[in-house]
C-alpha atoms as a PDB file:
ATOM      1  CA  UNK A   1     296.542 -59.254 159.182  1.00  0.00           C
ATOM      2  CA  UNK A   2     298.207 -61.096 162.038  1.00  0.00           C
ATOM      3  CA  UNK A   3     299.192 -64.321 159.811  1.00  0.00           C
ATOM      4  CA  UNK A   4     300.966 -62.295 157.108  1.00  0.00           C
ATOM      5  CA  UNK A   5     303.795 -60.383 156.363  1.00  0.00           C
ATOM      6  CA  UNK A   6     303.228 -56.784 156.855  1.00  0.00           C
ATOM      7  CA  UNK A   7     304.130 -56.505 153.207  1.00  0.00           C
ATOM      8  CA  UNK A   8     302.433 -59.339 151.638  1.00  0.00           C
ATOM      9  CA  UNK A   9     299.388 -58.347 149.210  1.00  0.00           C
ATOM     10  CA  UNK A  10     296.869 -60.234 151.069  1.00  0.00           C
ATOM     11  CA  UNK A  11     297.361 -58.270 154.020  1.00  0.00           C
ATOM     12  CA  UNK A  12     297.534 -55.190 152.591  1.00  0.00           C
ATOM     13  CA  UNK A  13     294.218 -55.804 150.301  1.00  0.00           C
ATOM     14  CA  UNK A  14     292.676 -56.204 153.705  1.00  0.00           C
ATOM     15  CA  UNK A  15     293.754 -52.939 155.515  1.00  0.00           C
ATOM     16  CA  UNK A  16     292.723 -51.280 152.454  1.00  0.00           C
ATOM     17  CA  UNK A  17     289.083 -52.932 153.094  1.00  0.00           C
ATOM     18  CA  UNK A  18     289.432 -51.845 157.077  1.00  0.00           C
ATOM     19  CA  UNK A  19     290.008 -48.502 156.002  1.00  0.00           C
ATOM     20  CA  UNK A  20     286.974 -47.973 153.474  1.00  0.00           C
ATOM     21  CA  UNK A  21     284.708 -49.468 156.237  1.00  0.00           C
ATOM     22  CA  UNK A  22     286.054 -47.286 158.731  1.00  0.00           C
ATOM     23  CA  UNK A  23     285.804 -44.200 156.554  1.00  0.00           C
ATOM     24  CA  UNK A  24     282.325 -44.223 156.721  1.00  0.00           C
ATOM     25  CA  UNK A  25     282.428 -43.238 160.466  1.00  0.00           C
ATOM     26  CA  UNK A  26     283.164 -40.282 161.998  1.00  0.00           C
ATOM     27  CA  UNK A  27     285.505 -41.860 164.460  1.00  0.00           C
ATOM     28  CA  UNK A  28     287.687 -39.438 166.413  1.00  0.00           C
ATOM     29  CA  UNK A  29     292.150 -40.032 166.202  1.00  0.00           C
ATOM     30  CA  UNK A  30     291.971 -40.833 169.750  1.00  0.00           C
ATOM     31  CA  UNK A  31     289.144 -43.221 169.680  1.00  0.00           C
ATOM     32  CA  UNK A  32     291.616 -45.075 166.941  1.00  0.00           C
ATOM     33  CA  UNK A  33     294.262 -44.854 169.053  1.00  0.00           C
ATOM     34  CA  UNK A  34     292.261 -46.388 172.099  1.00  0.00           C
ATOM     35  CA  UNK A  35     291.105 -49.214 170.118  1.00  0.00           C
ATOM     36  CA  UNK A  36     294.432 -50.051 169.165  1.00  0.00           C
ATOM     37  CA  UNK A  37     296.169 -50.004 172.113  1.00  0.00           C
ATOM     38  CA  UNK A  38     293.762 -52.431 173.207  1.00  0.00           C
ATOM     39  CA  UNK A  39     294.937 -54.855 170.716  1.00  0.00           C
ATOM     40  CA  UNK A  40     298.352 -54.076 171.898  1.00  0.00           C
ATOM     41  CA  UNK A  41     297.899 -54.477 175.783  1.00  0.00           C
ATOM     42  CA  UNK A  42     294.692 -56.408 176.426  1.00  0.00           C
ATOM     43  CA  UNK A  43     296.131 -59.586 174.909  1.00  0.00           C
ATOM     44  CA  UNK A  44     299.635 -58.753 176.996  1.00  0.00           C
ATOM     45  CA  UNK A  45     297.451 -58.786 179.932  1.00  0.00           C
ATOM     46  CA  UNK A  46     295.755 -61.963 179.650  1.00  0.00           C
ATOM     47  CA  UNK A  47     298.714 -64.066 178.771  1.00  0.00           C
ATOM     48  CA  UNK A  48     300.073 -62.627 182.210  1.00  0.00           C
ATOM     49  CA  UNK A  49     297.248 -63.404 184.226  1.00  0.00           C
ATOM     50  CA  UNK A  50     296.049 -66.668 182.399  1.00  0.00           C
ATOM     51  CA  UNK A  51     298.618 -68.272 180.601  1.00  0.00           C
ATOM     52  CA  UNK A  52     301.132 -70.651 181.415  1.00  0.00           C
ATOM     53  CA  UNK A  53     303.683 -68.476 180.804  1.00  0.00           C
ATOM     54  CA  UNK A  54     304.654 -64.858 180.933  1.00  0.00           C
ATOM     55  CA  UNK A  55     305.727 -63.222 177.599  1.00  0.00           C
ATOM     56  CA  UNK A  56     309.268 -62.168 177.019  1.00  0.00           C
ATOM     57  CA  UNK A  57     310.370 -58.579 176.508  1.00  0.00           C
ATOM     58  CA  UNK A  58     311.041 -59.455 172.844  1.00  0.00           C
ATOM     59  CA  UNK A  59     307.376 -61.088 171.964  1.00  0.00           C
ATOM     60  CA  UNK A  60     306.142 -57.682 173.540  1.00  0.00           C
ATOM     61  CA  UNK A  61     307.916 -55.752 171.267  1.00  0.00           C
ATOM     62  CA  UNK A  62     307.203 -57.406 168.284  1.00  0.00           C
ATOM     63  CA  UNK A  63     303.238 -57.279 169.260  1.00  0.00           C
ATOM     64  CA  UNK A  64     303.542 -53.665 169.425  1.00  0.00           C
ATOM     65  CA  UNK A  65     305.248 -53.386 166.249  1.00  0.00           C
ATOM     66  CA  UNK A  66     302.667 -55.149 164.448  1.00  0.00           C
ATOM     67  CA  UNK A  67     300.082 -53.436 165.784  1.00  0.00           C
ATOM     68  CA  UNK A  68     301.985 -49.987 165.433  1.00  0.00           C
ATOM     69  CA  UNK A  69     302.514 -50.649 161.735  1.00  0.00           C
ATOM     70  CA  UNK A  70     298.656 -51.504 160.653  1.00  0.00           C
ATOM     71  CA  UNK A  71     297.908 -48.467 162.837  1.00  0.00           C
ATOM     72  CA  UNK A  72     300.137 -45.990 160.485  1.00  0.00           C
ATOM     73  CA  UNK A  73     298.907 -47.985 157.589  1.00  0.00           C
ATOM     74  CA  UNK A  74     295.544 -46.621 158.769  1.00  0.00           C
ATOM     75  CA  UNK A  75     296.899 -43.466 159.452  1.00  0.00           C
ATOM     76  CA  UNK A  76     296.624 -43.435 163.155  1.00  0.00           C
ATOM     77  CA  UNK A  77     298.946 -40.445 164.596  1.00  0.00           C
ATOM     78  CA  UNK A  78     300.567 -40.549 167.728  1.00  0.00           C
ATOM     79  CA  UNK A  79     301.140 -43.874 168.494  1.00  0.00           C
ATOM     80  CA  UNK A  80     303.508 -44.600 171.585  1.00  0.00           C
ATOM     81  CA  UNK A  81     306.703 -45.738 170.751  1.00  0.00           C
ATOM     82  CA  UNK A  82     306.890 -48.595 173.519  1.00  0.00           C
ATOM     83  CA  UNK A  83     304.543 -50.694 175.491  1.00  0.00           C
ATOM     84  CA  UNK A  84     305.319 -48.630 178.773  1.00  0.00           C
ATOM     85  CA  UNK A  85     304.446 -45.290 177.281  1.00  0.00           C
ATOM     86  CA  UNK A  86     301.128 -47.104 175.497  1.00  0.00           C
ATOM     87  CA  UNK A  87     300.183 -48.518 179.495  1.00  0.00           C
ATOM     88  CA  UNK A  88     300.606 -45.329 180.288  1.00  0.00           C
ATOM     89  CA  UNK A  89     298.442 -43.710 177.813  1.00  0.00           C
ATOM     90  CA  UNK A  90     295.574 -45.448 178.222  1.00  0.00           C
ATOM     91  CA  UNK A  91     295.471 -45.818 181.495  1.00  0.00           C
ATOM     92  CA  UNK A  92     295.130 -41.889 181.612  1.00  0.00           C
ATOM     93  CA  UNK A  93     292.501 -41.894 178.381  1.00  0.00           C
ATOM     94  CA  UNK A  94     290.647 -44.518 180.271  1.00  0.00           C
ATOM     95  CA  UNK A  95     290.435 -42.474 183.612  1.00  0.00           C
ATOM     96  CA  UNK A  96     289.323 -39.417 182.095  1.00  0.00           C
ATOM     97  CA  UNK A  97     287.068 -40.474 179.289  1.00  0.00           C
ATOM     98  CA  UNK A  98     285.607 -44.171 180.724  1.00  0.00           C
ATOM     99  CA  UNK A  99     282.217 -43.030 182.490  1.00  0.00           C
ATOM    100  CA  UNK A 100     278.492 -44.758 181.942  1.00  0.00           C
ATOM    101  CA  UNK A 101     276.442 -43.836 179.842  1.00  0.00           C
ATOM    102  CA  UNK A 102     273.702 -46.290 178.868  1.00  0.00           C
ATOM    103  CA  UNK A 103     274.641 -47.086 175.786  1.00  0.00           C
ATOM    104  CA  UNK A 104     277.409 -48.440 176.591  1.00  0.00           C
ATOM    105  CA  UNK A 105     275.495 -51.129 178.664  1.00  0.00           C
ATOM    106  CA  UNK A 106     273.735 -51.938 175.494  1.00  0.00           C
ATOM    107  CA  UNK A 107     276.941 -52.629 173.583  1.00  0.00           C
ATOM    108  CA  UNK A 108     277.948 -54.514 176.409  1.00  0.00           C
ATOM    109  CA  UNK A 109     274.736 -57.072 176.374  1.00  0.00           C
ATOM    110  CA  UNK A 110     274.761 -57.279 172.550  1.00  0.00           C
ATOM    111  CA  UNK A 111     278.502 -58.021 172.474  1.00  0.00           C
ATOM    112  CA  UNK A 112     277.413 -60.634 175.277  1.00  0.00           C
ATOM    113  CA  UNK A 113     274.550 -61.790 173.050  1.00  0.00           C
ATOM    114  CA  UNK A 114     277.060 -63.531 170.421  1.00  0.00           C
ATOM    115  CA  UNK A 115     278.782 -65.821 172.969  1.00  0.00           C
ATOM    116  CA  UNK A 116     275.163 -66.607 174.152  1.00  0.00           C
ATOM    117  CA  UNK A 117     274.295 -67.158 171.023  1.00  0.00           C
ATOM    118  CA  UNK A 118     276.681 -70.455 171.409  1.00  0.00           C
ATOM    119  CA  UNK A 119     274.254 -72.196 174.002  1.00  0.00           C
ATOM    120  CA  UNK A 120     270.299 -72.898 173.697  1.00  0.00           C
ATOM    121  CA  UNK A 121     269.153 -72.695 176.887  1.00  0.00           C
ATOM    122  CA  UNK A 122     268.122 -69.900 179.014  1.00  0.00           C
ATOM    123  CA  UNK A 123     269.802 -71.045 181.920  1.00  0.00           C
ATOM    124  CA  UNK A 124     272.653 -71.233 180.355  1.00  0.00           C
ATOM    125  CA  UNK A 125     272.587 -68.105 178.574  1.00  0.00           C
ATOM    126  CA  UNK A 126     272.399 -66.288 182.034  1.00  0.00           C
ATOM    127  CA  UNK A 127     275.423 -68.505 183.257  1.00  0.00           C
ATOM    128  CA  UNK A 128     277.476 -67.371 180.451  1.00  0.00           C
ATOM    129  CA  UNK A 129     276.789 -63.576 181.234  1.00  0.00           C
ATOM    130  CA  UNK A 130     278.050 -64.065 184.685  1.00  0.00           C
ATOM    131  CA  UNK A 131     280.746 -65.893 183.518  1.00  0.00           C
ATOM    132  CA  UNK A 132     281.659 -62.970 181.467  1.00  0.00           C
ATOM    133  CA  UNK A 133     281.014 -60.130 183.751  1.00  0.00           C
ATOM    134  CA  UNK A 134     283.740 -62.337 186.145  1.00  0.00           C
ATOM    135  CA  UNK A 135     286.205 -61.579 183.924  1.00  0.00           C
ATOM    136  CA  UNK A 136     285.187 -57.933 183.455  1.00  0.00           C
ATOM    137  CA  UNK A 137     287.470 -55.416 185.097  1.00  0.00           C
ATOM    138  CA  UNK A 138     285.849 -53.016 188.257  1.00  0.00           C
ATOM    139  CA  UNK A 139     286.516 -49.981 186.033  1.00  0.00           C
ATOM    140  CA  UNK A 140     284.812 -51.818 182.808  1.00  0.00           C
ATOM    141  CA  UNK A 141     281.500 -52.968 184.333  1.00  0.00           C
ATOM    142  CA  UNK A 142     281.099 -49.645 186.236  1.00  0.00           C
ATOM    143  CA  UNK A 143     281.598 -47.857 183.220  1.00  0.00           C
ATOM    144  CA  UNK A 144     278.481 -50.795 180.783  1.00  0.00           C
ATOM    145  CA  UNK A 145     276.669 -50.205 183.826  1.00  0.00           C
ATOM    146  CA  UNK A 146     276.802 -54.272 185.592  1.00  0.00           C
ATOM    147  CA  UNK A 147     276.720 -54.692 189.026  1.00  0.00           C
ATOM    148  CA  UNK A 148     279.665 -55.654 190.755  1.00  0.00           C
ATOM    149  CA  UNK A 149     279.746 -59.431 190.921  1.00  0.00           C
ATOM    150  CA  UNK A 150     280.123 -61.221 194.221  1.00  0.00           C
ATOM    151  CA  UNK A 151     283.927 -62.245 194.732  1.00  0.00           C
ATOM    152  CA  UNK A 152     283.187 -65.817 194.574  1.00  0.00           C
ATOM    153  CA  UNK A 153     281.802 -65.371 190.638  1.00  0.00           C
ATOM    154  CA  UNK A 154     284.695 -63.580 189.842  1.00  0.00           C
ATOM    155  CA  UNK A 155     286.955 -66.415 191.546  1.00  0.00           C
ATOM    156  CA  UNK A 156     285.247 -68.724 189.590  1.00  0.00           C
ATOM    157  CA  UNK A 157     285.049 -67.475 186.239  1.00  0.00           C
ATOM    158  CA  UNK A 158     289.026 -67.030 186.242  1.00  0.00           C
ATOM    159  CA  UNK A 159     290.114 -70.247 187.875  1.00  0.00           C
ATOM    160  CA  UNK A 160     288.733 -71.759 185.052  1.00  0.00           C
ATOM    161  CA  UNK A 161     291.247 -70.022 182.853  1.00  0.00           C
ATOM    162  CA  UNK A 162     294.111 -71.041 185.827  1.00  0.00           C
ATOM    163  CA  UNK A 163     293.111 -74.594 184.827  1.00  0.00           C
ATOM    164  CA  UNK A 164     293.262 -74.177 181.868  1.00  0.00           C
ATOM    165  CA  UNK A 165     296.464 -72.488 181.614  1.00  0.00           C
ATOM    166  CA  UNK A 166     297.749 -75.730 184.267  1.00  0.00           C
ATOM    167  CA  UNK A 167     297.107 -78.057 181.587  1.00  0.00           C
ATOM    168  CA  UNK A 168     298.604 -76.605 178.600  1.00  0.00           C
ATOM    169  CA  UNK A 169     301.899 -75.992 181.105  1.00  0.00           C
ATOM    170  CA  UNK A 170     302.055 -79.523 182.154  1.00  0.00           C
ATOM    171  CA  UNK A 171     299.931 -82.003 180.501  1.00  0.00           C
ATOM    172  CA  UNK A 172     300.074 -80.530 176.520  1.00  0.00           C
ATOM    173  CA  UNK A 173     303.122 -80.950 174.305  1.00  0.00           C
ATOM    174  CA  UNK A 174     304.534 -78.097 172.276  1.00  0.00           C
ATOM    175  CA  UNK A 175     302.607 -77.546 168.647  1.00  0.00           C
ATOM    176  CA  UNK A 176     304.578 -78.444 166.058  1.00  0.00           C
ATOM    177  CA  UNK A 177     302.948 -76.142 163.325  1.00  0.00           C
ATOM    178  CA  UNK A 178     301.849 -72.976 164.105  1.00  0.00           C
ATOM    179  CA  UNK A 179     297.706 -72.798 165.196  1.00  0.00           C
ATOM    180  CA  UNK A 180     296.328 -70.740 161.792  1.00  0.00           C
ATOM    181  CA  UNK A 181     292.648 -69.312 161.507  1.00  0.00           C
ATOM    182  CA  UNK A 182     293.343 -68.268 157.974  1.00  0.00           C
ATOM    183  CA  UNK A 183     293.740 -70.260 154.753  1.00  0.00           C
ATOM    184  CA  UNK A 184     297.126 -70.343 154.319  1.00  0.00           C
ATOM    185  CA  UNK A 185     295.914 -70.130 149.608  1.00  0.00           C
ATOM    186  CA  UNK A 186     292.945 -69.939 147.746  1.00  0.00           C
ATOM    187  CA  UNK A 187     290.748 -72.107 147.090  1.00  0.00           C
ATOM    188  CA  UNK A 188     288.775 -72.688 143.287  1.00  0.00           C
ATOM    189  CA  UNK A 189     285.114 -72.821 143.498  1.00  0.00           C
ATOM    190  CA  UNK A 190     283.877 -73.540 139.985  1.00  0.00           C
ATOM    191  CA  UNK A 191     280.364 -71.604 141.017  1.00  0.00           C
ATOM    192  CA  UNK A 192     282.074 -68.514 141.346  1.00  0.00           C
ATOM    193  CA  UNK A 193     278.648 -66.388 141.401  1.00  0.00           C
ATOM    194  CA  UNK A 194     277.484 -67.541 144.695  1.00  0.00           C
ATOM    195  CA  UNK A 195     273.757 -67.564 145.706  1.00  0.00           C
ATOM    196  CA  UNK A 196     274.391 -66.878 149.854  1.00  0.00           C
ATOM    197  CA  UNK A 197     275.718 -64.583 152.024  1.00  0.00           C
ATOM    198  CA  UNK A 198     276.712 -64.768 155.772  1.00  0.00           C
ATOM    199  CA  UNK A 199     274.543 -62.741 157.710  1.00  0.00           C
ATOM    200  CA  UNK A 200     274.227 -62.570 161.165  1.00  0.00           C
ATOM    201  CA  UNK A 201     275.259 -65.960 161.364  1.00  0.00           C
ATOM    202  CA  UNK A 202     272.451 -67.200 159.144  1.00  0.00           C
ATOM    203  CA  UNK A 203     273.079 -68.158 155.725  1.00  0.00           C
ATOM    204  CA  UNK A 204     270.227 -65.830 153.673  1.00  0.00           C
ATOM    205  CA  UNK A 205     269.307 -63.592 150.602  1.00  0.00           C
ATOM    206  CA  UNK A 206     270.500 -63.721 147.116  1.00  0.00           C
ATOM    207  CA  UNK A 207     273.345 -61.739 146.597  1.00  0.00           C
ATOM    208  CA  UNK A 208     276.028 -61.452 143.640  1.00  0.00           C
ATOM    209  CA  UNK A 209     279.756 -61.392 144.541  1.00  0.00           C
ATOM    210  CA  UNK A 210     281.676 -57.937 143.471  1.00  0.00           C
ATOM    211  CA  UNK A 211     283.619 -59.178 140.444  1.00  0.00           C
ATOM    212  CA  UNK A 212     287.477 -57.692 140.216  1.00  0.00           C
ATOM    213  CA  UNK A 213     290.906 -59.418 140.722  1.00  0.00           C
ATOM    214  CA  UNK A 214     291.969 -60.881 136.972  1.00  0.00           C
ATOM    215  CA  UNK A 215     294.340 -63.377 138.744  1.00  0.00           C
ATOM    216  CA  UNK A 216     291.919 -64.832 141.356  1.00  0.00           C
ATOM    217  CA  UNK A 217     288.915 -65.226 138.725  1.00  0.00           C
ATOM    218  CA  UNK A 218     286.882 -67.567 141.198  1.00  0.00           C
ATOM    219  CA  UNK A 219     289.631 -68.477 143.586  1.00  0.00           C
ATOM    220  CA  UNK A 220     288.296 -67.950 147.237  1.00  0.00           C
ATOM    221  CA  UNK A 221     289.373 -67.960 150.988  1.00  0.00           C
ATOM    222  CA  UNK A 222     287.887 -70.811 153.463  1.00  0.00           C
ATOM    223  CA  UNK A 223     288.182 -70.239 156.997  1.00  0.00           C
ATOM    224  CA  UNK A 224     290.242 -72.891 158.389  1.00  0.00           C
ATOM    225  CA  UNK A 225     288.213 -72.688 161.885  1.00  0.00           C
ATOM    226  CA  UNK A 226     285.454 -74.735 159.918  1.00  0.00           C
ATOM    227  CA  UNK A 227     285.632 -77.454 162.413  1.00  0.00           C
ATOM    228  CA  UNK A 228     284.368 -75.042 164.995  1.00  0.00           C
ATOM    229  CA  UNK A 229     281.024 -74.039 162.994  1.00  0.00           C
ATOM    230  CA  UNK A 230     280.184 -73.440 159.263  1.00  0.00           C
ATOM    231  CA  UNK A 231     281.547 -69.600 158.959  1.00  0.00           C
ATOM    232  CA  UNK A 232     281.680 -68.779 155.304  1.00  0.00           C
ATOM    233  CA  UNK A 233     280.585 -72.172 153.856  1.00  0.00           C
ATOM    234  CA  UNK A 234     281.540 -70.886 150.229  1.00  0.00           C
ATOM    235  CA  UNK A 235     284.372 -69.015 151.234  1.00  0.00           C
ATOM    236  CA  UNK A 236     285.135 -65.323 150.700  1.00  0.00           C
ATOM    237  CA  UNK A 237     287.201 -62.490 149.009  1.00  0.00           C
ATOM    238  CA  UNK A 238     288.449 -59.859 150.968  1.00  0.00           C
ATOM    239  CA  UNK A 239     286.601 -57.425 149.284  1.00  0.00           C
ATOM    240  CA  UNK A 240     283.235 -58.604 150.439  1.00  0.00           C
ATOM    241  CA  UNK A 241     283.994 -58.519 153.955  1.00  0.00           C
ATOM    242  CA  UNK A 242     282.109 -56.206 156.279  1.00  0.00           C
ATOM    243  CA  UNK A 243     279.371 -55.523 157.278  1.00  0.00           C
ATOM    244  CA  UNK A 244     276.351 -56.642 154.541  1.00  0.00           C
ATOM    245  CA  UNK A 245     275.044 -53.402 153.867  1.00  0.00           C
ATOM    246  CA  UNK A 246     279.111 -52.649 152.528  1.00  0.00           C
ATOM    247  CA  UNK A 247     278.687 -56.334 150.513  1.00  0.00           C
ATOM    248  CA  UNK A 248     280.164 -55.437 146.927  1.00  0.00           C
ATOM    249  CA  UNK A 249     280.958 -51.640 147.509  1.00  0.00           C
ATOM    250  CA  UNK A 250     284.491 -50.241 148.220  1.00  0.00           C
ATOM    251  CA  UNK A 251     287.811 -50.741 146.978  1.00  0.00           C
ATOM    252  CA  UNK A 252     288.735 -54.031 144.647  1.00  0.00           C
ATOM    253  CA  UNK A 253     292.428 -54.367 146.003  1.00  0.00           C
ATOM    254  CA  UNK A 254     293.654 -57.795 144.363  1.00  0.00           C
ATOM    255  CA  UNK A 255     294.888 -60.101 147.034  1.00  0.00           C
ATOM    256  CA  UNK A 256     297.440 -61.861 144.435  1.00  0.00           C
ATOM    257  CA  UNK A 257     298.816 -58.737 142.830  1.00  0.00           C
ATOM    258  CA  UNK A 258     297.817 -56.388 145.381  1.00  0.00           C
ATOM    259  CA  UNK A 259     296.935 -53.893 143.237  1.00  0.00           C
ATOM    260  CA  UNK A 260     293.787 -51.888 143.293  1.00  0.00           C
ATOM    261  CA  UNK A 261     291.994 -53.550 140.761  1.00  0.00           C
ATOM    262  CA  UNK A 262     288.607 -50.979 139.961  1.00  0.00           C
ATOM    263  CA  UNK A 263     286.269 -49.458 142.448  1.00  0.00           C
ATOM    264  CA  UNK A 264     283.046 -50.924 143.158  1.00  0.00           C
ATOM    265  CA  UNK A 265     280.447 -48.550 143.938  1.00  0.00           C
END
C-alpha cells in the first residue's frame, strides 16, 4: 500500500483484501479512525524524536494524504483534514477512552512476544521487554497495565535510537535507490500448487492456494526483506494474505488487471 500508486491494481487488490478481513469484525468508525491516525502521527513522532532530521511541512502532508485516501477507500468517515486537527483528535479520543483494562496488558505482552521471539535466551527476552516498555509512553503503559520504568531504563532504551539517528546524520551517505520491502514484479514459480503455508512463523500444514487471476497463472510475490529471515519462502498472492483461518476465502481481486476476478468462499 505504501510502495504503490494509490491507483495502481496491486494496491488496490490489497485494500480490497484489508477490507474483507476487517469485515468480519465488529469494529466501531471511531476505533478505525484511531487506528489510522496512528499510522498518520505515530511515525511523525518518531522521526521527530529519533531521527536525524525533522520532517518538512510538505512530507507531512503527503503522509496524511496517503493515509487519508486508503482510509476513504475503506470507508472510514470523518477523517481530519490536516495533521493539526488529527493531533488534536486523538489526543482527546485518547484521554477519554485510554483506561486499563486487563486485556489490554495481554495484547501488550503478546505484541511483545514477537520481538522476543527474535532472541533465544531468557535473559534476553526480559531485556528486550524493558527495552520496549522504555520507549512506551506514561499514558500507554498505564493504560497495558506496566509499571512505570525507572528513568534511567527509559534513558537508555532511547539513546540508543539518538545513536542511531547520529550515525545515519553523519557517518551514512544518502541511498541512492529507494529502501523497498515489496517486490517491485512477480515472480514465476513453476509449482504453482504449493504444499506450505506461513503460520505463526513456522512453515506447516498442507494447504492449496485459492486459484483466480487469468493473467498471473502461477506468478507470485517474494518479500524482498528475505535477507532478514525466510518470510514467505514460496512467495504469496495477495489474496491469501491474512490471517490462516481467512487462507483461500474472500475476494479474488487480480493484482495485474485489478479486477475482481470470482469470489472464493
Amino acid at each position: 500500500l505504501k510502495e504503490r500508486a494509490n491507483d495502481d491494481a496491486r494496491a488496490n487488490a490489497a485494500v480490497e483484501r484489508i477490507k474483507f478481513l476487517h469485515s468480519h469484525y465488529n469494529i466501531a468508525q471511531e476505533d478505525f479512525l484511531y487506528n489510522l491516525g496512528l499510522f498518520v502521527l505515530v511515525p511523525m513522532y518518531l522521526v521527530k524524536k529519533f531521527e536525524w532530521r525533522p520532517l518538512t511541512d510538505l512530507e507531512k502532508n503527503a503522509m496524511l494524504a496517503v493515509w487519508t485516501d486508503l482510509g476513504r477507500k475503506m470507508g472510514i468517515k470523518n477523517i481530519p483534514k490536516t495533521v493539526r486537527d488529527f493531533e488534536d483528535w486523538l489526543e482527546t479520543s485518547e484521554s477519554r477512552k485510554m483506561k486499563y483494562i486487563p486485556l489490554n496488558n495481554k495484547m501488550a505482552d503478546s505484541t511483545i512476544a514477537v520481538f522476543q521471539s527474535m532472541v533465544t535466551t531468557p535473559e534476553a527476552k526480559a531485556r528486550v521487554k524493558k527495552f520496549l516498555i522504555g520507549l512506551m509512553s506514561q499514558r500507554n503503559r498505564a493504560a497495558v497495565g506496566y509499571a512505570e520504568p525507572p528513568k534511567i531504563q527509559i534513558f537508555l532504551s532511547e539513546s540508543f535510537f539518538w545513536v542511531r539517528g547520529c550515525i545515519v546524520k553523519y557517518l551514512m551517505m544518502p541511498r541512492t535507490a529507494p529502501r523497498l520491502v515489496t517486490a517491485m514484479r512477480a515472480t514465476k514459480f513453476e509449482d504453482v500448487d504449493v504444499e506450505k503455508v506461513q503460520t505463526d512463523g513456522k512453515i506447516n500444514g498442507n494447504v492449496e492456494l485459492a486459484g483466480g487471476c487469468p493473467f498471473s497463472g502461477g506468478m507470485r510475490y517474494v518479500p524482498r526483506f528475505h535477507d532478514q529471515g525466510p518470510i514467505y519462502p514460496r512467495g504469496y498472492k495477495i489474496e491469501e494474505l491474512g490471517p490462516t483461518s481467512f487462507f483461500g476465502k474472500g475476494p479474488n481481486v487480480c493484482p495485474v488487471s485489478g479486477l475482481d476476478v470470482a469470489p472464493v468462499v
